[in-house]
Every structure is written in structure tokens, then in C-alpha cells.
C-alpha atoms as a PDB file:
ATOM      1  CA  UNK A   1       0.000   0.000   0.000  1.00  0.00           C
ATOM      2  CA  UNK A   2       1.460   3.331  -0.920  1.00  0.00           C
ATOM      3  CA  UNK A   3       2.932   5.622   2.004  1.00  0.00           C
ATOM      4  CA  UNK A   4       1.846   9.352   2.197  1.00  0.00           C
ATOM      5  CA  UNK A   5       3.959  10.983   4.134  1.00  0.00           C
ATOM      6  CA  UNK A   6       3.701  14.966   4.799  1.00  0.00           C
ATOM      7  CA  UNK A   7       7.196  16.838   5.928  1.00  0.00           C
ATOM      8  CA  UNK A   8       7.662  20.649   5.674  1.00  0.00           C
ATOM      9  CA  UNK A   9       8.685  22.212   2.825  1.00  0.00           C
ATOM     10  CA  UNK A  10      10.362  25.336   3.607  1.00  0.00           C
ATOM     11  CA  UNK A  11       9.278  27.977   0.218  1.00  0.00           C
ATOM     12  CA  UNK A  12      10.984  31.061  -0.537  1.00  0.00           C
ATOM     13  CA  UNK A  13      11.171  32.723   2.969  1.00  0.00           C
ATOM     14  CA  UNK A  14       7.193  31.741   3.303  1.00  0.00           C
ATOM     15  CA  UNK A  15       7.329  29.575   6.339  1.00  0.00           C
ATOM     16  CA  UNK A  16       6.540  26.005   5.940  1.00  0.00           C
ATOM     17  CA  UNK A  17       4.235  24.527   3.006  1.00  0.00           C
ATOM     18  CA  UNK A  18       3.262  20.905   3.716  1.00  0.00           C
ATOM     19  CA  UNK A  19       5.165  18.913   1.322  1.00  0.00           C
ATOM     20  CA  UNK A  20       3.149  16.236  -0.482  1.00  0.00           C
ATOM     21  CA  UNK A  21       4.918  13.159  -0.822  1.00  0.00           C
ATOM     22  CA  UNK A  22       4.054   9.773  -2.546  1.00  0.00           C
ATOM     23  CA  UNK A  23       5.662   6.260  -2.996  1.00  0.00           C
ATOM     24  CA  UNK A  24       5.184   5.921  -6.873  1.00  0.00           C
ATOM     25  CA  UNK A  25       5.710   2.722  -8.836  1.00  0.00           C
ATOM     26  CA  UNK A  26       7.900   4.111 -11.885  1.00  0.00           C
ATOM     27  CA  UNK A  27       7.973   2.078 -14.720  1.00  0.00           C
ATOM     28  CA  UNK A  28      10.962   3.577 -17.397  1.00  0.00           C
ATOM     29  CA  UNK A  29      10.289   2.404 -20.756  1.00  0.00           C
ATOM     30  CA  UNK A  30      13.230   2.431 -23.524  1.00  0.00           C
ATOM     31  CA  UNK A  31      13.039   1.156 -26.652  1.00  0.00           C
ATOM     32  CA  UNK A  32      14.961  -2.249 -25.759  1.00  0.00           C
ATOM     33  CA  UNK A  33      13.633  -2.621 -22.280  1.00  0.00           C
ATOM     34  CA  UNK A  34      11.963  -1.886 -19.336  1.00  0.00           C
ATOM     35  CA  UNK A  35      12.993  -1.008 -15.483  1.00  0.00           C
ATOM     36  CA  UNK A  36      10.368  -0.754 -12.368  1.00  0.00           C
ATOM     37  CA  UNK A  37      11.526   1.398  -9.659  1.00  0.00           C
ATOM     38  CA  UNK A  38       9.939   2.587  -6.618  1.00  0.00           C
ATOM     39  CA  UNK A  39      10.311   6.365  -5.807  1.00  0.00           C
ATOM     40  CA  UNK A  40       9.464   8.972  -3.187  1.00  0.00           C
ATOM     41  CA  UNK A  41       8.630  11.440  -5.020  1.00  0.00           C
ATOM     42  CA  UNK A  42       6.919  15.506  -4.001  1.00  0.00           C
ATOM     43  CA  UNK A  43       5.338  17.718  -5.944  1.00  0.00           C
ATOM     44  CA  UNK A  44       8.096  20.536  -6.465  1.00  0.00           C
ATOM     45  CA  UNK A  45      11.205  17.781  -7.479  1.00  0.00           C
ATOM     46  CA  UNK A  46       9.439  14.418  -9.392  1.00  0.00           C
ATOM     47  CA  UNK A  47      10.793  15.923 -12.519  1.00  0.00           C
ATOM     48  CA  UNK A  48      14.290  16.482 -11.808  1.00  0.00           C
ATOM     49  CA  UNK A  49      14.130  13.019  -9.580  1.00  0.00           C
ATOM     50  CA  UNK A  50      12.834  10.981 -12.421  1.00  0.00           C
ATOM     51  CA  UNK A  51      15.228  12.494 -14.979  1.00  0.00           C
ATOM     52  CA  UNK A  52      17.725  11.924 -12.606  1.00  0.00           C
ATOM     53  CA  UNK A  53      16.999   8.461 -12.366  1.00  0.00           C
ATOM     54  CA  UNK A  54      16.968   7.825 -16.238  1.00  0.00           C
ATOM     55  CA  UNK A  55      20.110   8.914 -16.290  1.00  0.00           C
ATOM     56  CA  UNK A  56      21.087   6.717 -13.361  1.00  0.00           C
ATOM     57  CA  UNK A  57      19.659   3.798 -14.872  1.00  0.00           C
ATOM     58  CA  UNK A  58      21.365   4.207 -18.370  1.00  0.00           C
ATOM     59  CA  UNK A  59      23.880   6.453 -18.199  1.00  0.00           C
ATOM     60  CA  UNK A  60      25.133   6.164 -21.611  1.00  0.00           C
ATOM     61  CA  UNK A  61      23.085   8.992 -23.132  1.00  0.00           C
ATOM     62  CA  UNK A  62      20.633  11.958 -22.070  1.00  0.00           C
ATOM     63  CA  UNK A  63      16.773  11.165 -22.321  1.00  0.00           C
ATOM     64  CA  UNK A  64      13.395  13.337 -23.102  1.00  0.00           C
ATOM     65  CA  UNK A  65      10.592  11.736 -20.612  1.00  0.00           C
ATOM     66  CA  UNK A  66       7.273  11.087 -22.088  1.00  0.00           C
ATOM     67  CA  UNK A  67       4.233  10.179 -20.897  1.00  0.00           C
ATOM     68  CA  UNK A  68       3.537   6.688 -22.018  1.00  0.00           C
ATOM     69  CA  UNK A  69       4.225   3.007 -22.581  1.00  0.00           C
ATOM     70  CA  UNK A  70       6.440   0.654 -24.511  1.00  0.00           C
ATOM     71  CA  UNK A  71       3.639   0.325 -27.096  1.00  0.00           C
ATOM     72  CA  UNK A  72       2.988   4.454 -27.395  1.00  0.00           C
ATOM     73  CA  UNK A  73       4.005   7.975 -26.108  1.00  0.00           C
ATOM     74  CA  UNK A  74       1.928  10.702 -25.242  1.00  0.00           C
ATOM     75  CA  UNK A  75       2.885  13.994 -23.570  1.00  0.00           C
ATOM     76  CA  UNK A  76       5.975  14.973 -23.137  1.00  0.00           C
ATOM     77  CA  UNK A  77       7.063  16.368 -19.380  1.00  0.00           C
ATOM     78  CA  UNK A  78       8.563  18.926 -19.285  1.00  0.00           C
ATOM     79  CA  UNK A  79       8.477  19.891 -15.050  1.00  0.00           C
ATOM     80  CA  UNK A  80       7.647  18.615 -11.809  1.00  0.00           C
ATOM     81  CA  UNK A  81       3.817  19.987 -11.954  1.00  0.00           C
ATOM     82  CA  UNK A  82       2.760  18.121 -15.424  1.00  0.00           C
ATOM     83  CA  UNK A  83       4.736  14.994 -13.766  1.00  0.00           C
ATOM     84  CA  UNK A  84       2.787  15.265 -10.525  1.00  0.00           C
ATOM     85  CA  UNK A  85      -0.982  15.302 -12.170  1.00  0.00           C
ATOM     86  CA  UNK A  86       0.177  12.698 -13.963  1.00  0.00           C
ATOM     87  CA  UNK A  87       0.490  10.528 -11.045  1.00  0.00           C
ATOM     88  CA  UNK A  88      -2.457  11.798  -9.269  1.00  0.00           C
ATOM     89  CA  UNK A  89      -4.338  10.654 -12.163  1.00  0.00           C
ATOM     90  CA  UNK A  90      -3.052   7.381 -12.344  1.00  0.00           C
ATOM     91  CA  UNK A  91      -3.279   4.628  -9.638  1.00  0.00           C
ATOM     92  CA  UNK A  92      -5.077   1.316  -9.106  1.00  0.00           C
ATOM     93  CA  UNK A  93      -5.772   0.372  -6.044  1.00  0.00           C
ATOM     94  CA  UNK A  94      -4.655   3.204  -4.024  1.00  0.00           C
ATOM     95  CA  UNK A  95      -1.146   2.171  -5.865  1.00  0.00           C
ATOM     96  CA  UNK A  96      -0.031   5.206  -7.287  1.00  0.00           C
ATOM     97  CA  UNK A  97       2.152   4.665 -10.545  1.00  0.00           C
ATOM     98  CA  UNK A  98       3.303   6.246 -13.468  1.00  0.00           C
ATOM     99  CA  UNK A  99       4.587   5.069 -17.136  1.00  0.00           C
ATOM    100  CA  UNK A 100       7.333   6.918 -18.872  1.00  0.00           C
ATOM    101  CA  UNK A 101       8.671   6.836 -21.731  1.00  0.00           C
ATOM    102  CA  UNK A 102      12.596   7.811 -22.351  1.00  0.00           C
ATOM    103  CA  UNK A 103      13.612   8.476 -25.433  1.00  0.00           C
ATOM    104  CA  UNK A 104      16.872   9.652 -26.491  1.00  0.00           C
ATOM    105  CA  UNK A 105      17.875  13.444 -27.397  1.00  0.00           C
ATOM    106  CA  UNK A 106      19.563  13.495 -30.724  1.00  0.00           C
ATOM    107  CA  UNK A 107      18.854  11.552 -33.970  1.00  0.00           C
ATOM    108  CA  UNK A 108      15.483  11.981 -34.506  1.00  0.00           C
ATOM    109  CA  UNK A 109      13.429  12.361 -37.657  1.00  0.00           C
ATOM    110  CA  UNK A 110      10.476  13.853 -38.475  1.00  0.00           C
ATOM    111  CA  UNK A 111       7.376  12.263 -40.032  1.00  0.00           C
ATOM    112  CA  UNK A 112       7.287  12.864 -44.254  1.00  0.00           C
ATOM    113  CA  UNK A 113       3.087  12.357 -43.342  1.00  0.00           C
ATOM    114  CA  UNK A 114       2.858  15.046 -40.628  1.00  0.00           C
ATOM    115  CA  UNK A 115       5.829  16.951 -40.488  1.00  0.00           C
ATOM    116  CA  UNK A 116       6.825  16.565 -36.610  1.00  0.00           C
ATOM    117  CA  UNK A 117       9.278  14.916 -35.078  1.00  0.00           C
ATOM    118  CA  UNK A 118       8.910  11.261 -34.788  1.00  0.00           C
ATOM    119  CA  UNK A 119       8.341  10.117 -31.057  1.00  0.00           C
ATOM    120  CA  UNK A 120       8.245   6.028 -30.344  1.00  0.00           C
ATOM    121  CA  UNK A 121       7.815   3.672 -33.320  1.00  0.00           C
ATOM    122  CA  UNK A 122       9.157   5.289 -36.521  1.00  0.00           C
ATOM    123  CA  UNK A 123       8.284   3.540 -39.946  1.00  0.00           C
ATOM    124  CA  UNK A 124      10.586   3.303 -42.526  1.00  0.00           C
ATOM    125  CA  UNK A 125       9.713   3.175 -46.481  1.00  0.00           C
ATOM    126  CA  UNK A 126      11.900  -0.094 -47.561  1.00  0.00           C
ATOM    127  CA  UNK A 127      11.992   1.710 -51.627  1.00  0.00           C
ATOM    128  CA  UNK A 128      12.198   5.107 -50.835  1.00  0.00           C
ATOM    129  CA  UNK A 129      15.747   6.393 -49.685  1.00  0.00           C
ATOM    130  CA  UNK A 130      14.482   9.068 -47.167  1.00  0.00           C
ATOM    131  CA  UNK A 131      10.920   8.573 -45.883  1.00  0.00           C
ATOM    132  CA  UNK A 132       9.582   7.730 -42.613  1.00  0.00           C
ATOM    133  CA  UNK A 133       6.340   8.156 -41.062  1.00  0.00           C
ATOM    134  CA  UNK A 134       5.035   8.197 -37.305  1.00  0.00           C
ATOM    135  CA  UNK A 135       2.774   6.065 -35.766  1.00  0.00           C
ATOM    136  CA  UNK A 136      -0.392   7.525 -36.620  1.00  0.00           C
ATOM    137  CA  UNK A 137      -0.012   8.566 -40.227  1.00  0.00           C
ATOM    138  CA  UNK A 138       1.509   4.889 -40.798  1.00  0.00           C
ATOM    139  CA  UNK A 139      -2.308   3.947 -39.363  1.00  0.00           C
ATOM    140  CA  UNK A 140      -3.720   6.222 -42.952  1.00  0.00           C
ATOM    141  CA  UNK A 141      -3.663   5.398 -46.244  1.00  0.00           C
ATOM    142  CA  UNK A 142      -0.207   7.490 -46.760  1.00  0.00           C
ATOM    143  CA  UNK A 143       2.332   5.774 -48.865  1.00  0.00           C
ATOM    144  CA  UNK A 144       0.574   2.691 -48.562  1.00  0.00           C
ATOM    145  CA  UNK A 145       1.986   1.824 -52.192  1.00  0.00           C
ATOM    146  CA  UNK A 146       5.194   0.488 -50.594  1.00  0.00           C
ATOM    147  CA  UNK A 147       6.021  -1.834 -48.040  1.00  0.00           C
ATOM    148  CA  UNK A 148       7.055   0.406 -44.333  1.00  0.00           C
ATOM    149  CA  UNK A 149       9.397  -1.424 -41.631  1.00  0.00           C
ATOM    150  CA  UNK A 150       8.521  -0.668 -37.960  1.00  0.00           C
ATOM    151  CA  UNK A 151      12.196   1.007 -36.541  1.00  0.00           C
END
């Protein structure tokens, strides 16, 4: 069963703000794998704990966090506040988790269907030299005249 704990959180000369803290199932999802951890995580520093942890966990490059599984992404985080709804949003039980998604910073491509850059599964035209779609507009009916390979 997940802990709450409150502790005083000292805020810019304000006094003390309760500090809400949780004990959050984190699953990291890569590409290649996935890691559970459990975390104590607050309010003000789950961003800068989690990211600290994906780099803790595979050191060998930096990582975007995303919202999302090893089958999708959603949002990306980008602080501690979107990272903390997240995980009020999400538990089971009174078991609060939350799903990320790391992906690497650097050598990404953008979607020739969409135009943005290509987050998760990127498919890859096996004719054309240079094309690669995302996962939704590999879902429509663009380039469906050649055969695409799931990267």
C-alpha cells in the first residue's frame, strides 16, 4: 500500500508549506527494455528526480521523458507539476504509478506524413531512400503503395 507521508517544505522565505509526498511505482520504458523502480517522489522535485533516475539507470546517453508506454508515447514532461498530475491521475488500487517513456535526445526524424518529429515507433519506407512516417499517419492510407518497416 502506498505511504503518504507529509514533511515541511520550507518555500521562498514563506514559512513552511506541507510537502506532499508519494511512494510511486515508476515504470521507465526504452526502446529495448523496461525497469520498475519505486520512488518517493513531491510535488516541487518528481521531474528532476525521475530524470535523474533515467540517467542513473542508463547512463550512456541523455533522455526526453514522455508520458507513455512501450507500445505508445503521449505527452511529453517537461516539469515537476505536469509529472505530478500525472500521477495523481493514475493509480489502481490506491497504488499510485506512473509510465514513462525515455527516449533519447539526438537523432530523430520527423514524419514525411505530418511533419513533426517522430516520437516512439518510426516507420521506414523499404523503396524510398528518405521517408519515414510516425505512428499515426503509418495507421492512414499514406504511402501505402510500398512496403514500411517498424524502426
Amino acid at each position: 500500500m502506498p505511504v503518504v507521508e507529509s514533511t515541511n517544505h520550507e518555500s521562498h522565505g514563506m514559512g513552511h508549506v506541507p510537502l506532499e509526498t508519494h511512494l510511486v511505482y515508476v515504470n521507465f520504458y526504452t526502446y529495448e527494455d523496461a525497469k520498475q523502480v519505486r520512488m518517493i517522489l513531491n510535488e516541487y522535485t518528481a521531474f528532476d528526480d525521475i530524470l535523474q533516475k533515467a540517467n542513473e539507470l542508463l547512463p550512456t546517453c541523455r533522455w526526453r521523458i514522455f508520458s507513455g508506454t512501450d507500445k505508445h508515447v503521449s505527452s511529453e514532461f517537461k516539469n515537476s507539476r505536469q509529472v505530478w498530475d500525472a500521477i495523481k491521475q493514475t493509480s489502481y488500487y490506491e497504488i499510485r504509478y506512473l509510465e514513462v517513456r525515455m527516449i533519447k535526445i539526438g537523432g530523430s526524424a520527423r514524419c514525411d506524413g505530418c511533419y513533426r518529429e517522430i516520437f516512439g515507433s518510426r516507420y521506414k519506407c523499404t523503396e524510398c531512400s528518405d521517408f519515414d512516417l510516425c505512428g499515426v499517419c503509418e495507421l492512414g492510407p499514406i504511402h501505402s503503395f510500398h512496403k514500411l518497416i517498424k524502426i
